[in-house]
Protein backbone atom coordinates (compact mmCIF):
# COMPACT_ATOMS: atom_id res chain seq x y z
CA UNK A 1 72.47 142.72 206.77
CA UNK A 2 73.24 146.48 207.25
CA UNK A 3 76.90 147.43 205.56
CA UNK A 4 77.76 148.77 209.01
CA UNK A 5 78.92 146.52 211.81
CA UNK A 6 78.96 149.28 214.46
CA UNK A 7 77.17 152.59 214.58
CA UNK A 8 77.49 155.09 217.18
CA UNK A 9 75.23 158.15 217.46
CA UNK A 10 75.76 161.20 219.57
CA UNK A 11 77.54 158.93 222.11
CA UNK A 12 78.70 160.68 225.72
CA UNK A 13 79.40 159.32 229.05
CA UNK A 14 79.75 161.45 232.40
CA UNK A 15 81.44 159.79 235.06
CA UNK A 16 80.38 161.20 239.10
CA UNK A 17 83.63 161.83 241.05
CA UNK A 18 82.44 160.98 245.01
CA UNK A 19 84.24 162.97 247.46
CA UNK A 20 85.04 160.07 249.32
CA UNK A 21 88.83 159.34 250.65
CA UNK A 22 89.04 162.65 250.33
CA UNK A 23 90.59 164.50 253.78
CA UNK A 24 87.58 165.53 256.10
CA UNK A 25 88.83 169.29 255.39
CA UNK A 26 88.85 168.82 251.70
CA UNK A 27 85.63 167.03 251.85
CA UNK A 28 83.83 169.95 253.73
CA UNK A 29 85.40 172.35 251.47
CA UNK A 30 84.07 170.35 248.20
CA UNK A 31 80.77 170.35 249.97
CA UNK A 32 80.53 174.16 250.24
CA UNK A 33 81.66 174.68 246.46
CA UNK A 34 78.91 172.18 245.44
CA UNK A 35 75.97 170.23 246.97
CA UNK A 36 76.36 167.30 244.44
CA UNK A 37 79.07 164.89 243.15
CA UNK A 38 82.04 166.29 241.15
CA UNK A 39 81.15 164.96 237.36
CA UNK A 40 83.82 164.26 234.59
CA UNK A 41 82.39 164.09 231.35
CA UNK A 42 85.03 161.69 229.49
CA UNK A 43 83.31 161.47 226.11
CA UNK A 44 80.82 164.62 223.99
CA UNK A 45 78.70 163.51 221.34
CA UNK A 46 80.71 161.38 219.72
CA UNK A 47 79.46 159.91 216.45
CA UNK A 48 80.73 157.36 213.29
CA UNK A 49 80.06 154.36 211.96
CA UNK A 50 82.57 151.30 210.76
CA UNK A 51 81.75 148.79 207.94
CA UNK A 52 81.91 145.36 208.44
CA UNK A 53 85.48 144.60 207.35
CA UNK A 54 86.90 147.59 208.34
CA UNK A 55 89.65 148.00 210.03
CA UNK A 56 89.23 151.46 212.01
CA UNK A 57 92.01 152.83 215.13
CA UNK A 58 91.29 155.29 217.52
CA UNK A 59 94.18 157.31 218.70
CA UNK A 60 93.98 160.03 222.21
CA UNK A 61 96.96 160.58 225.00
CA UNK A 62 96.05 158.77 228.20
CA UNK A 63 92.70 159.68 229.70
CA UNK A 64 91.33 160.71 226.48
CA UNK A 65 88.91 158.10 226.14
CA UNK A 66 89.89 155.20 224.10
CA UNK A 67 89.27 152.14 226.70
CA UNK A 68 85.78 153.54 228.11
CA UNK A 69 84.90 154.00 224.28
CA UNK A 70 85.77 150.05 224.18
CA UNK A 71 83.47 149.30 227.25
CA UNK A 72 80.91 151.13 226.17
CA UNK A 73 80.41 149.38 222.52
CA UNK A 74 81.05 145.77 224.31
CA UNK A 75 77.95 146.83 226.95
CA UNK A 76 80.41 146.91 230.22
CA UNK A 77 78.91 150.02 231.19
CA UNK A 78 76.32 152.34 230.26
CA UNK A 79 76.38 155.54 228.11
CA UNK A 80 75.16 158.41 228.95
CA UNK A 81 70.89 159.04 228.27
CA UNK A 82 70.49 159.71 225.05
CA UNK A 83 73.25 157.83 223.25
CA UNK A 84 73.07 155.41 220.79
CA UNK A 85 75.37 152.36 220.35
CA UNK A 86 74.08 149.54 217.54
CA UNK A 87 76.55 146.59 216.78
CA UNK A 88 75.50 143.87 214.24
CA UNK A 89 77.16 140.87 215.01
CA UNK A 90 79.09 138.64 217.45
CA UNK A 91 81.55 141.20 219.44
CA UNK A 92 84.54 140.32 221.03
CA UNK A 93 87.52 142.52 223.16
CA UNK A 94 90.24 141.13 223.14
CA UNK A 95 93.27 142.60 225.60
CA UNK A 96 96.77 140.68 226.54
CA UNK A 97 95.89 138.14 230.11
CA UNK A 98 92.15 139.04 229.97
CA UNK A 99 90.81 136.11 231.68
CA UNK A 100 93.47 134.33 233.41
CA UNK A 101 93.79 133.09 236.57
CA UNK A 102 97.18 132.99 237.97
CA UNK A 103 96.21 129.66 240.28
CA UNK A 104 95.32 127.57 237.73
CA UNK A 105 97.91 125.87 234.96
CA UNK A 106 98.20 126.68 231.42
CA UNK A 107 95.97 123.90 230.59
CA UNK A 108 93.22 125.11 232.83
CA UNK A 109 93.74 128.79 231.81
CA UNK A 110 93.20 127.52 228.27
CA UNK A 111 89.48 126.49 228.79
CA UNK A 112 88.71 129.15 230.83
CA UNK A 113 89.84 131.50 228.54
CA UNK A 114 89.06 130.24 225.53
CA UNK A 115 85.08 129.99 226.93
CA UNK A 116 85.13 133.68 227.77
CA UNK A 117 86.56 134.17 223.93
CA UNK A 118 83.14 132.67 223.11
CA UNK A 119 84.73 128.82 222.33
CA UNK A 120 82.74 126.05 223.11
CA UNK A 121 84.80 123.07 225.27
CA UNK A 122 85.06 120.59 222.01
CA UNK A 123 86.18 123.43 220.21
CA UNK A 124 89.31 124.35 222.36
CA UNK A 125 89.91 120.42 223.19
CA UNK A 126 90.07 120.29 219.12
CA UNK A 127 92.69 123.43 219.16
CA UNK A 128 94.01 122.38 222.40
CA UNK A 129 97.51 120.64 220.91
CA UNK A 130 97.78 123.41 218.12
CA UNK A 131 97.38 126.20 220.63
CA UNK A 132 100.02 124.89 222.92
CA UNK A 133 102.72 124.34 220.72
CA UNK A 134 101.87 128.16 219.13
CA UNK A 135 102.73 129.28 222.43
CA UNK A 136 105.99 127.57 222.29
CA UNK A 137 104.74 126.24 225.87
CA UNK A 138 105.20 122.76 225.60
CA UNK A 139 107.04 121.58 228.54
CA UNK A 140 104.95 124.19 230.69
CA UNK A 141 101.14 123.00 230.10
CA UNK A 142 100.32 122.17 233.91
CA UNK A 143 102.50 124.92 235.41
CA UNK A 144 100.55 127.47 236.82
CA UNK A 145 100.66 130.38 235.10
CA UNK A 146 101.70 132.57 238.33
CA UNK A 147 105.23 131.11 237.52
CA UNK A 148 105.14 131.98 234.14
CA UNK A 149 107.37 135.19 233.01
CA UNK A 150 105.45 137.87 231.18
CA UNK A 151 106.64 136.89 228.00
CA UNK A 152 105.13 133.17 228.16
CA UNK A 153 101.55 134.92 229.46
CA UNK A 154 101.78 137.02 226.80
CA UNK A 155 102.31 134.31 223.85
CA UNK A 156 99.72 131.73 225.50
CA UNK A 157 97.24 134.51 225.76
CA UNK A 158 97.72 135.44 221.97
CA UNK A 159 97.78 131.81 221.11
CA UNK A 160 93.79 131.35 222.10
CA UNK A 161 93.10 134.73 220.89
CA UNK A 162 93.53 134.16 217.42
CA UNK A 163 91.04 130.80 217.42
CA UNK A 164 88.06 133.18 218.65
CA UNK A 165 85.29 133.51 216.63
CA UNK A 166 83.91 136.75 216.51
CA UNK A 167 82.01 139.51 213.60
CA UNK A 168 84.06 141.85 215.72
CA UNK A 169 87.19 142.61 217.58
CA UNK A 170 87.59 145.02 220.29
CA UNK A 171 91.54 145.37 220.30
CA UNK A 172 93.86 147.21 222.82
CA UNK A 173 97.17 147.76 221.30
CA UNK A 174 98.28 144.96 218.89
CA UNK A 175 98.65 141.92 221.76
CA UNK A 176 100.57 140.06 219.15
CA UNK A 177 103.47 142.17 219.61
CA UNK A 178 105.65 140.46 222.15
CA UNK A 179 107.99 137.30 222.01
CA UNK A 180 111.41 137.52 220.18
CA UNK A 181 111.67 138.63 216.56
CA UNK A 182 110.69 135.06 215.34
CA UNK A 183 107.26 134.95 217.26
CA UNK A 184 106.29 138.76 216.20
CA UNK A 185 106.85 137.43 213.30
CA UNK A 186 104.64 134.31 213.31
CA UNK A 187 101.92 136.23 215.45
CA UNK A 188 101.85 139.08 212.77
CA UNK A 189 100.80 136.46 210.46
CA UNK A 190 98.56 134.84 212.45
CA UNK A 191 96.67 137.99 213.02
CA UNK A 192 96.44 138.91 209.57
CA UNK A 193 94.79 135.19 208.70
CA UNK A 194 92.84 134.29 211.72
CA UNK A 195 91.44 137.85 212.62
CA UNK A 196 92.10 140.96 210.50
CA UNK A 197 90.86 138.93 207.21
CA UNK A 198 87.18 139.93 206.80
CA UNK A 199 86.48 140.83 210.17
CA UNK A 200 85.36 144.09 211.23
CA UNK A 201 88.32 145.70 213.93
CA UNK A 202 88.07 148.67 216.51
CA UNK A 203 92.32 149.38 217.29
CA UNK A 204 93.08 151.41 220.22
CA UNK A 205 97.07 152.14 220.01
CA UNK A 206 99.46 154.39 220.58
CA UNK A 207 101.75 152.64 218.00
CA UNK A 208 101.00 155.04 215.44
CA UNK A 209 103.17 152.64 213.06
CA UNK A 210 100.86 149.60 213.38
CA UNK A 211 98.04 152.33 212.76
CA UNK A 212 99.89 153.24 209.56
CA UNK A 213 99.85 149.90 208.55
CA UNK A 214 96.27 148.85 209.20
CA UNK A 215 94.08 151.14 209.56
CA UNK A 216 91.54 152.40 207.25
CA UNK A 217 90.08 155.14 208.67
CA UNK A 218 91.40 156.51 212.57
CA UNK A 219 88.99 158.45 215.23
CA UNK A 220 91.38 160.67 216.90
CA UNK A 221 89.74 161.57 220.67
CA UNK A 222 90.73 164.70 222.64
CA UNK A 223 89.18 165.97 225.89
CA UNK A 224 86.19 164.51 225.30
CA UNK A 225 85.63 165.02 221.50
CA UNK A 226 86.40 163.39 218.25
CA UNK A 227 87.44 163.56 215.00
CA UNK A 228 87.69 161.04 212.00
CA UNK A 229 90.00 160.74 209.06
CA UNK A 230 90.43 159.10 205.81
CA UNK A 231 93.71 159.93 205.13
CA UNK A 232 95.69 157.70 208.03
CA UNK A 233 99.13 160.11 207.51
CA UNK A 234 97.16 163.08 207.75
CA UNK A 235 95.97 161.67 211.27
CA UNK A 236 99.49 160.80 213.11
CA UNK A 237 100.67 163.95 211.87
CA UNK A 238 97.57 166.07 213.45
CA UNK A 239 98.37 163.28 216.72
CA UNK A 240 102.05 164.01 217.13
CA UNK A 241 101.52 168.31 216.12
């Protein structure tokens, strides 16, 4: 097996603008500055690789980048020609609610989302109990999650997180983070046995603490290009300046 779980090569994606719901005047007058789409080119050449085990965080203000970088890797849409994205292994993102369906109960939810985390049915019947009461949701299993604050979505959707199996983890922000001090605490250790240990993890924050903490390397994106560093201090200093 190659030592790197993910390898990215020259990577760019443009994204066409359509001048549609745009006032007829403005329209016209975009027409007459160009005969084509406007184009926004979100990523330039952007190349690294991360080692399977690595733990590696990509930091960028809003609109810099970091989630289409995500979507690109997992295959949800397409780089631009000429770009090349390898990953060796089972890939997974993993983002707070992904998957839920506020009609259906917690029970439901469960299975559904536990099947797009890549769990077969046995599998999350054999978690099923152990799941539940890591939520702390108990007395709420057939509720439908519509009802449920955002605290309780939050905790269920962490609880089936941490039983996917997965090479790699796609992570936005550290979903673990919610609950009273007790459960951050719990889900903190959870994290660090059930995923971070031996898996390979792309981190897109802006908690440049949690980056402090785990990361081994960080990609730092700004309009459109990207730089990596070793030395994780050096990088949130360089982020903040």
């Amino acid at each position: 097996m190659s030592e790197y779980r993910i390898e990215v090569k020259g990577l760019s994606k443009t994204f066409r603008l359509s001048n549609k719901g745009l006032p007829f005047s403005k329209r016209i007058l975009a027409l007459l500055i160009s005969n084509q789409n406007r184009q926004l080119k979100v990523l330039d050449n952007i190349s690294f690789d991360i080692k399977n085990g690595e733990f590696f965080g990509i930091i960028g203000k809003n609109g810099s980048g970091k989630s289409t970088l995500l979507k690109l890797i997992i295959g949800a849409i397409d780089p631009d020609p000429g770009s090349l994205i390898k990953t060796n292994g089972k890939i997974i993102r993993l983002a707070l609610g992904m998957g839920f369906d506020p009609n259906l109960t917690a029970r439901d939810n469960i299975y559904v989302n536990g099947t797009i985390l890549g769990l077969s049915f046995k599998a999350i019947g054999e978690k099923f109990e152990e799941i539940i009461e890591f939520a702390e949701l108990e007395g709420f299993i057939d509720t439908p999650i519509k009802f449920y604050s955002t605290g309780m979505k939050s905790r269920l959707s962490f609880a089936i997180a941490i039983h996917a199996d997965a090479d790699i983890f796609l992570i936005d922000e550290f979903f673990g983070n919610v609950g009273d001090e007790a459960f951050k605490e719990k889900s903190q250790k959870a994290f660090e046995q059930n995923i971070s240990k031996g898996k390979t993890i792309l981190y897109v924050s802006h908690s440049l603490e949690t980056i402090r903490k785990q990361c081994d390397r960080v990609l730092i994106l700004e309009k459109g290009q990207g730089r990596i560093y070793t030395n994780i201090e050096e990088a949130i200093q360089q982020y903040k300046a």
